[in-house]
Protein backbone atom coordinates (compact mmCIF):
# COMPACT_ATOMS: atom_id res chain seq x y z
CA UNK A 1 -2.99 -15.55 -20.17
CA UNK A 2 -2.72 -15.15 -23.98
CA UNK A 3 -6.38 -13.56 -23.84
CA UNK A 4 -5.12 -10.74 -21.32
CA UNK A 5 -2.36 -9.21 -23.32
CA UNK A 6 -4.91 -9.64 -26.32
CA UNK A 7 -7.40 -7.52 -24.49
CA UNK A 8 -4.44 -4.96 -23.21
CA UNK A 9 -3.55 -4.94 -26.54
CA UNK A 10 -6.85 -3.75 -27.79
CA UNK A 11 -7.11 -1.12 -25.04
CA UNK A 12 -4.13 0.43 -25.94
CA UNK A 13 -5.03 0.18 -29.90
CA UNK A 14 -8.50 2.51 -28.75
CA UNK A 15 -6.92 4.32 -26.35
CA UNK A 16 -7.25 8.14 -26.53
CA UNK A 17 -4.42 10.43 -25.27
CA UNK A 18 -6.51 13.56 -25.30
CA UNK A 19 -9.40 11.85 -22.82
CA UNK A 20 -7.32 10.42 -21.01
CA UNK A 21 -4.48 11.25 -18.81
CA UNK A 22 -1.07 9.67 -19.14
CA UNK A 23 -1.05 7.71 -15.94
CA UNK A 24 -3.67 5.44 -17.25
CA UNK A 25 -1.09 4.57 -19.96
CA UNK A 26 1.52 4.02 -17.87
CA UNK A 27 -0.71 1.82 -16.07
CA UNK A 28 -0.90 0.12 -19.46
CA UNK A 29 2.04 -0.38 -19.47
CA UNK A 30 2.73 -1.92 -16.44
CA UNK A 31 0.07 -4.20 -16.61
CA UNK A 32 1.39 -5.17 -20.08
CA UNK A 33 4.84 -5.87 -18.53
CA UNK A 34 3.35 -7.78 -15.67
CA UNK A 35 1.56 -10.28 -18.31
CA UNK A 36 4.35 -10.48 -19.89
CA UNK A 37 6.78 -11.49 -17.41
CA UNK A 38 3.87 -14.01 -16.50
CA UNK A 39 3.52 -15.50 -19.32
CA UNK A 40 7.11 -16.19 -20.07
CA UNK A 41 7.42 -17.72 -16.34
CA UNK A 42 4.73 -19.87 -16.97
CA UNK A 43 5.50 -21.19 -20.77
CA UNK A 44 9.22 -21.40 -19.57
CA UNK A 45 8.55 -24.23 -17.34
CA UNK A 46 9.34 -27.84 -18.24
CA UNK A 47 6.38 -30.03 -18.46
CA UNK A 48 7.03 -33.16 -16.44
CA UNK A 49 7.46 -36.07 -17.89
CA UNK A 50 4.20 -38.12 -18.67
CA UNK A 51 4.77 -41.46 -16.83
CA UNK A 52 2.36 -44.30 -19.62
């Protein structure tokens, strides 16, 4: 998970406004807050407890 928003991250570091169209940063965006929101679902929940 960590290694998508590192490699949205990069695209949006290289990104070039003037060969691209703003949709495809929008969809940037989106895609950034849809990692996002996954990532903090899935390091939100509690770990069970380990039964030893």
């Amino acid at each position: 998970m960590v290694t998508s928003l590192i490699a949205v991250a990069r695209k949006i570091i290289i990104y070039d406004l003037d060969k691209k169209g703003g949709d495809a940063l929008v969809g940037l965006a989106f895609a950034i807050f849809a990692l996002s929101i996954s990532y903090w679902i899935i390091s939100s929940r509690k770990k069970p407890p380990s039964h030893h």
